[in-house]
C-alpha atoms as a PDB file:
ATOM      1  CA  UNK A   1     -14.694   5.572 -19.251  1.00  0.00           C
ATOM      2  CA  UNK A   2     -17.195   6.799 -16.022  1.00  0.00           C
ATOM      3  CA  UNK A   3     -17.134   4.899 -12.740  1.00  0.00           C
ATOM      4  CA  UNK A   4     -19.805   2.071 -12.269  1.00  0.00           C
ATOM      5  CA  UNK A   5     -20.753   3.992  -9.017  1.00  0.00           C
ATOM      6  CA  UNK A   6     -19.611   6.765  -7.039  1.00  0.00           C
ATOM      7  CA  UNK A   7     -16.837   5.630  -4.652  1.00  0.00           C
ATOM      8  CA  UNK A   8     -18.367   3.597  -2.223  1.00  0.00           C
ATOM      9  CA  UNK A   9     -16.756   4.686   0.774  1.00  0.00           C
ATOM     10  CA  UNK A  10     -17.916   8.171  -0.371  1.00  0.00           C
ATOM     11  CA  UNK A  11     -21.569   6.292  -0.755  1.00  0.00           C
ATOM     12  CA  UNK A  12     -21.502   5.201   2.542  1.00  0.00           C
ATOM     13  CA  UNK A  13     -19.660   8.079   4.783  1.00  0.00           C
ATOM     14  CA  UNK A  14     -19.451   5.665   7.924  1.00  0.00           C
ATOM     15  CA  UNK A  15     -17.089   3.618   5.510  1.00  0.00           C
ATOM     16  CA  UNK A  16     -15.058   6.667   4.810  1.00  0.00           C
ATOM     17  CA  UNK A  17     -14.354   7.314   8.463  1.00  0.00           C
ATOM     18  CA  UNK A  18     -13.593   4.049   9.037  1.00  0.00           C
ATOM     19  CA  UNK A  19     -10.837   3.804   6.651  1.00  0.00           C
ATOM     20  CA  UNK A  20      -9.815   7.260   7.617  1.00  0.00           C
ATOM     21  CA  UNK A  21      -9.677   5.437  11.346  1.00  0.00           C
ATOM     22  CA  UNK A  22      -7.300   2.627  10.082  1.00  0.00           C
ATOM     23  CA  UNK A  23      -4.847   4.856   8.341  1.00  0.00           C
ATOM     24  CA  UNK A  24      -4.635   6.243  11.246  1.00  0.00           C
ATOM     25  CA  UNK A  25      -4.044   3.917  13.459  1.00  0.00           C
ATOM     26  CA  UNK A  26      -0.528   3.260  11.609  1.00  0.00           C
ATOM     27  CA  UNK A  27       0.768   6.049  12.064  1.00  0.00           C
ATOM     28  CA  UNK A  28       3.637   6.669  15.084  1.00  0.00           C
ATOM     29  CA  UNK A  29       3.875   2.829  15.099  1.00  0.00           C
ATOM     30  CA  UNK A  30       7.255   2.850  14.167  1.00  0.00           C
ATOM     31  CA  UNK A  31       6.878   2.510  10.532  1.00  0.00           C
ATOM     32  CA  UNK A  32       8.274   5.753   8.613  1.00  0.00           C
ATOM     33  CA  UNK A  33       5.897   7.180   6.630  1.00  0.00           C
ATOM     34  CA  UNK A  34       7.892   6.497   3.547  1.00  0.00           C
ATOM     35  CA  UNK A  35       8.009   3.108   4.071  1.00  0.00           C
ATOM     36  CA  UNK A  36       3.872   3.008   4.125  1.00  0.00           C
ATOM     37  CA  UNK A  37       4.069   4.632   1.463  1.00  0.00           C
ATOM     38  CA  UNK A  38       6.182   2.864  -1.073  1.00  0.00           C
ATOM     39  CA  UNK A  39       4.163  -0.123   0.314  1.00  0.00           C
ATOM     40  CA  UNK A  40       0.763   1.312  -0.529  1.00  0.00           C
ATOM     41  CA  UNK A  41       2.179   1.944  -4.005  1.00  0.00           C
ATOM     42  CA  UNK A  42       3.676  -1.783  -4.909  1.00  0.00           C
ATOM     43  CA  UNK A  43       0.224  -3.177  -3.629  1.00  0.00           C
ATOM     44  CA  UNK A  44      -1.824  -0.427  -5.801  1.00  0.00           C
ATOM     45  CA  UNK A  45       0.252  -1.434  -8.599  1.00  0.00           C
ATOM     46  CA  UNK A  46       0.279  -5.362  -8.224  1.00  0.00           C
ATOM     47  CA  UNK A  47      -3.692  -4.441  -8.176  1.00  0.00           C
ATOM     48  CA  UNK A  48      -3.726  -2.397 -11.100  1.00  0.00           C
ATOM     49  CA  UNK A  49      -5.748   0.473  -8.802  1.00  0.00           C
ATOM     50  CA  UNK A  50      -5.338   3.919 -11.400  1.00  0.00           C
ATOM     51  CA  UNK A  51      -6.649   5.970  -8.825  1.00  0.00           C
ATOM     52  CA  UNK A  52      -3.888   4.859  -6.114  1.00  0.00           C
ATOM     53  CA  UNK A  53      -1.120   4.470  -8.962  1.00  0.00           C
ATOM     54  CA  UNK A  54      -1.561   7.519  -9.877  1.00  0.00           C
ATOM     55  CA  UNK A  55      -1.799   9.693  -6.291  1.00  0.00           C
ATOM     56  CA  UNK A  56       0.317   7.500  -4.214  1.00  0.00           C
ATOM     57  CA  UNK A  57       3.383   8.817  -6.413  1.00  0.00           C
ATOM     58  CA  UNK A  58       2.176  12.288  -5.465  1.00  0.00           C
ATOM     59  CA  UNK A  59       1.984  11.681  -1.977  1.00  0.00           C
ATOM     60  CA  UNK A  60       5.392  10.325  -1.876  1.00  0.00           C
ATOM     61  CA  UNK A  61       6.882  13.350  -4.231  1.00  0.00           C
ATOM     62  CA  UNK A  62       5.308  16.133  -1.404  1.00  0.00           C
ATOM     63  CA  UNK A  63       6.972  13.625   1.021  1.00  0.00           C
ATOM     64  CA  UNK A  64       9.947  14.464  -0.373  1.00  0.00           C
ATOM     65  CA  UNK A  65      10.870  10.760  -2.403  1.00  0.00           C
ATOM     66  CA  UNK A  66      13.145  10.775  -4.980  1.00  0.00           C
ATOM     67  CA  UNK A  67      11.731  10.101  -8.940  1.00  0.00           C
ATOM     68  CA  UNK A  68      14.278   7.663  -9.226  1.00  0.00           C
ATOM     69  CA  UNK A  69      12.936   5.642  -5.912  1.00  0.00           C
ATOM     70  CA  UNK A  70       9.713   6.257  -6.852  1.00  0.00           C
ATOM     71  CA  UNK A  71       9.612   5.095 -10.214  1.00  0.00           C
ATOM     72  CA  UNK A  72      11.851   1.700  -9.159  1.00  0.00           C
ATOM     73  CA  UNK A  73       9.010   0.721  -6.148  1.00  0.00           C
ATOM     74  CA  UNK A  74       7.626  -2.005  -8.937  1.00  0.00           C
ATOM     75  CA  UNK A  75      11.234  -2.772  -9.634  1.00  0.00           C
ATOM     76  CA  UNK A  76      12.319  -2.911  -5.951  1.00  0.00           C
ATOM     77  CA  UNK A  77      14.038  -5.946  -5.727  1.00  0.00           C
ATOM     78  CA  UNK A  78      16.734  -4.756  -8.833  1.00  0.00           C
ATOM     79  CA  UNK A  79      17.612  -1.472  -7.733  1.00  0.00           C
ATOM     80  CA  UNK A  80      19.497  -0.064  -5.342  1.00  0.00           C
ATOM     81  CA  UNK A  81      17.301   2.800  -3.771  1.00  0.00           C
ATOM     82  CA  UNK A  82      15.675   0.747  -1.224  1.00  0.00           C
ATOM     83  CA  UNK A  83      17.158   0.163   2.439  1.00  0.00           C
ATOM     84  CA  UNK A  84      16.971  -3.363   3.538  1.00  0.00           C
ATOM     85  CA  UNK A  85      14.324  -2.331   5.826  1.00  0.00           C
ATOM     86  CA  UNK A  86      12.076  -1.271   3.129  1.00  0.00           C
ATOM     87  CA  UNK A  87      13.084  -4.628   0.837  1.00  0.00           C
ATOM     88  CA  UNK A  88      11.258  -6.461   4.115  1.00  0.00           C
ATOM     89  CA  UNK A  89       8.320  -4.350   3.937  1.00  0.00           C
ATOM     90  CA  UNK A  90       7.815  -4.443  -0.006  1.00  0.00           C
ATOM     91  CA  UNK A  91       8.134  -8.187  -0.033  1.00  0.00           C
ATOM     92  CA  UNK A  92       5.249  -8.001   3.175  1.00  0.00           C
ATOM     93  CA  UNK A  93       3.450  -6.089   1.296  1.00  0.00           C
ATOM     94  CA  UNK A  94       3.504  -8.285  -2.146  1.00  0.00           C
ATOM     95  CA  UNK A  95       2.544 -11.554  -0.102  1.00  0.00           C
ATOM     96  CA  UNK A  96      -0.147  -9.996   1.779  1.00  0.00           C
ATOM     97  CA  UNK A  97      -1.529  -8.599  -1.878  1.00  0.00           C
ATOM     98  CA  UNK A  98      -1.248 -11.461  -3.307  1.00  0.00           C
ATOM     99  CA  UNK A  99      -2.461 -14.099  -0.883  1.00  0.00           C
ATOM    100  CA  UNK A 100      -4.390 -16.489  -3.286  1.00  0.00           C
ATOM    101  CA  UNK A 101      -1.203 -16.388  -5.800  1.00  0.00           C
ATOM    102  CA  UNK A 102       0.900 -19.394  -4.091  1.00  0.00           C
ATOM    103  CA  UNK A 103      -0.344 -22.272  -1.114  1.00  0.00           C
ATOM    104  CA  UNK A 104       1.565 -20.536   1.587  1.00  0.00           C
ATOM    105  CA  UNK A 105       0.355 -16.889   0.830  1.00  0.00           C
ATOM    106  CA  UNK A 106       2.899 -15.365   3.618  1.00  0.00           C
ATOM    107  CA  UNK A 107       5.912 -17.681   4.050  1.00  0.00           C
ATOM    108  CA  UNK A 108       7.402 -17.798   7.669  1.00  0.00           C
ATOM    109  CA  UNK A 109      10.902 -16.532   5.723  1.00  0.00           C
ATOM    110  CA  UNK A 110       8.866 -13.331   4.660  1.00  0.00           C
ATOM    111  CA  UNK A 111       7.490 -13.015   7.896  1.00  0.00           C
ATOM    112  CA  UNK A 112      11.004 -13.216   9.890  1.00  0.00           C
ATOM    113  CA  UNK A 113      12.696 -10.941   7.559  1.00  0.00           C
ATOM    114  CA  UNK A 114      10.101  -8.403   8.469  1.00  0.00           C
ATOM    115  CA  UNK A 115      10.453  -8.732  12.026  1.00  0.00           C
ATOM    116  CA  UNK A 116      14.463  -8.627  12.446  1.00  0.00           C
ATOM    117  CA  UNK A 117      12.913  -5.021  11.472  1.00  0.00           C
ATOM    118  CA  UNK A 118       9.831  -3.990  13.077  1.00  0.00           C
ATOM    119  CA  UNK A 119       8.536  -4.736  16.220  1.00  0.00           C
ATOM    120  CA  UNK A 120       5.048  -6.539  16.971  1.00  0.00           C
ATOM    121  CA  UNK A 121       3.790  -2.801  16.729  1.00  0.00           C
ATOM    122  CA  UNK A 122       5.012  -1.977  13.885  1.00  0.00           C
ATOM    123  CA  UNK A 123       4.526  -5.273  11.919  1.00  0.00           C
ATOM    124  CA  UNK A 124       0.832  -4.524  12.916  1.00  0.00           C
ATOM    125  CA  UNK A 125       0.998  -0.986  11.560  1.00  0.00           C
ATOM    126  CA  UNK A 126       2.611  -2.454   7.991  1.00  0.00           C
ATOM    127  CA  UNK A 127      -0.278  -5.513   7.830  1.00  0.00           C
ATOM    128  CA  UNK A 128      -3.101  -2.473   8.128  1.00  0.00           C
ATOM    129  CA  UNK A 129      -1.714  -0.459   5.655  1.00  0.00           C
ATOM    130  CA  UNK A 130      -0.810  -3.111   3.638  1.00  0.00           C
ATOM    131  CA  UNK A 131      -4.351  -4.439   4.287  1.00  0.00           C
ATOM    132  CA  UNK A 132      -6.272  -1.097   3.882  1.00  0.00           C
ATOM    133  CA  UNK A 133      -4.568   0.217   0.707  1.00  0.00           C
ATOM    134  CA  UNK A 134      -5.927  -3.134  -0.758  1.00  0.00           C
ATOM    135  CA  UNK A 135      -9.382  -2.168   0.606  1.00  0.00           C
ATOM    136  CA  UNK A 136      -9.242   1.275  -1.536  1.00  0.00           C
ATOM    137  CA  UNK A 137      -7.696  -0.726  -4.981  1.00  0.00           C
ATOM    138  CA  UNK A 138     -10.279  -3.002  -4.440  1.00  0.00           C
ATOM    139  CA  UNK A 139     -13.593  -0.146  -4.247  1.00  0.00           C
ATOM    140  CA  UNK A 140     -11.427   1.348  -6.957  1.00  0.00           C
ATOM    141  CA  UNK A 141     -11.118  -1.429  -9.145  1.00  0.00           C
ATOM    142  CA  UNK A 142     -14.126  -3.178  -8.711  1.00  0.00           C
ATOM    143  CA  UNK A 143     -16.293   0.233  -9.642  1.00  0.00           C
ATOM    144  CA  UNK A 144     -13.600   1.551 -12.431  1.00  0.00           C
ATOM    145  CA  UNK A 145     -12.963   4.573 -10.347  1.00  0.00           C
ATOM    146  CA  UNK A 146     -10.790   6.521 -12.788  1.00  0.00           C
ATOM    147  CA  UNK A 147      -7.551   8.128 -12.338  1.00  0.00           C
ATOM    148  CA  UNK A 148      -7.271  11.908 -11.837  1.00  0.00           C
ATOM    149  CA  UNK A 149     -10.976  12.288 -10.659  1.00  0.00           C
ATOM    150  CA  UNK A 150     -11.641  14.707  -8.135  1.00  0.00           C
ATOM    151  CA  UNK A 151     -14.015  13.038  -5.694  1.00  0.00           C
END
């Protein structure tokens, strides 16, 4: 199978520093990195994105995650390799994904389980990763970017 296109935020280079930009910005906002991380791999997998399924678990290996917590992110809920902190974000993280799934796409009991966590900065950090790894599975999915391709 070839991509439809190249990448477009490789197409357009402006786009590429601008998503550079917003990863960025969530970084030192109180979020650990981990935590970003297992939440840019439930939304790449609730997405079905094979290029972020498939580098996100990478990322997280070098990190230094665990296989076993790593291979339970799309089983999160029934396992118990997650701190509670994490469960908060993951659950975030599926709502935001999956906003036109139910009619109130991010319950206030979602939202206040979050925040007995993370501050107003760091609930802003999760919603832009959350909200720029779905930018990426979306290019990705949308032009059939393929797994394993060196860009």
């Amino acid at each position: 199978m070839e991509p439809r296109i190249g990448n477009p935020a490789m197409v357009l280079p402006d786009a590429m520093k601008a998503l550079h930009a917003l990863n960025k910005a969530t970084e030192n906002a109180g979020v650990p990195q981990s935590t970003i991380g297992l939440v840019q791999l439930r939304a790449s997998q609730i997405n079905g994105c094979s290029v972020c399924c498939d580098q996100h678990p990478r990322y997280l290996k070098q990190a230094g995650e665990s296989d076993d917590r790593i291979n339970a992110v799309a089983a999160w809920r029934d396992t118990p390799y997650f701190t509670e902190e994490e469960r908060a974000a993951l659950a975030l993280a599926e709502y935001v994904t999956r906003l036109a799934d139910v009619p109130d796409p991010v319950p206030d009991a979602i939202w206040e389980d979050a925040a007995k966590y993370y501050d107003e900065q760091g609930l802003a950090a999760l919603l832009l990763a959350i909200s720029t790894i779905n930018v990426w599975n979306r290019l990705n999915v949308a032009t059939k970017q393929q797994a394993g391709a060196k860009w």
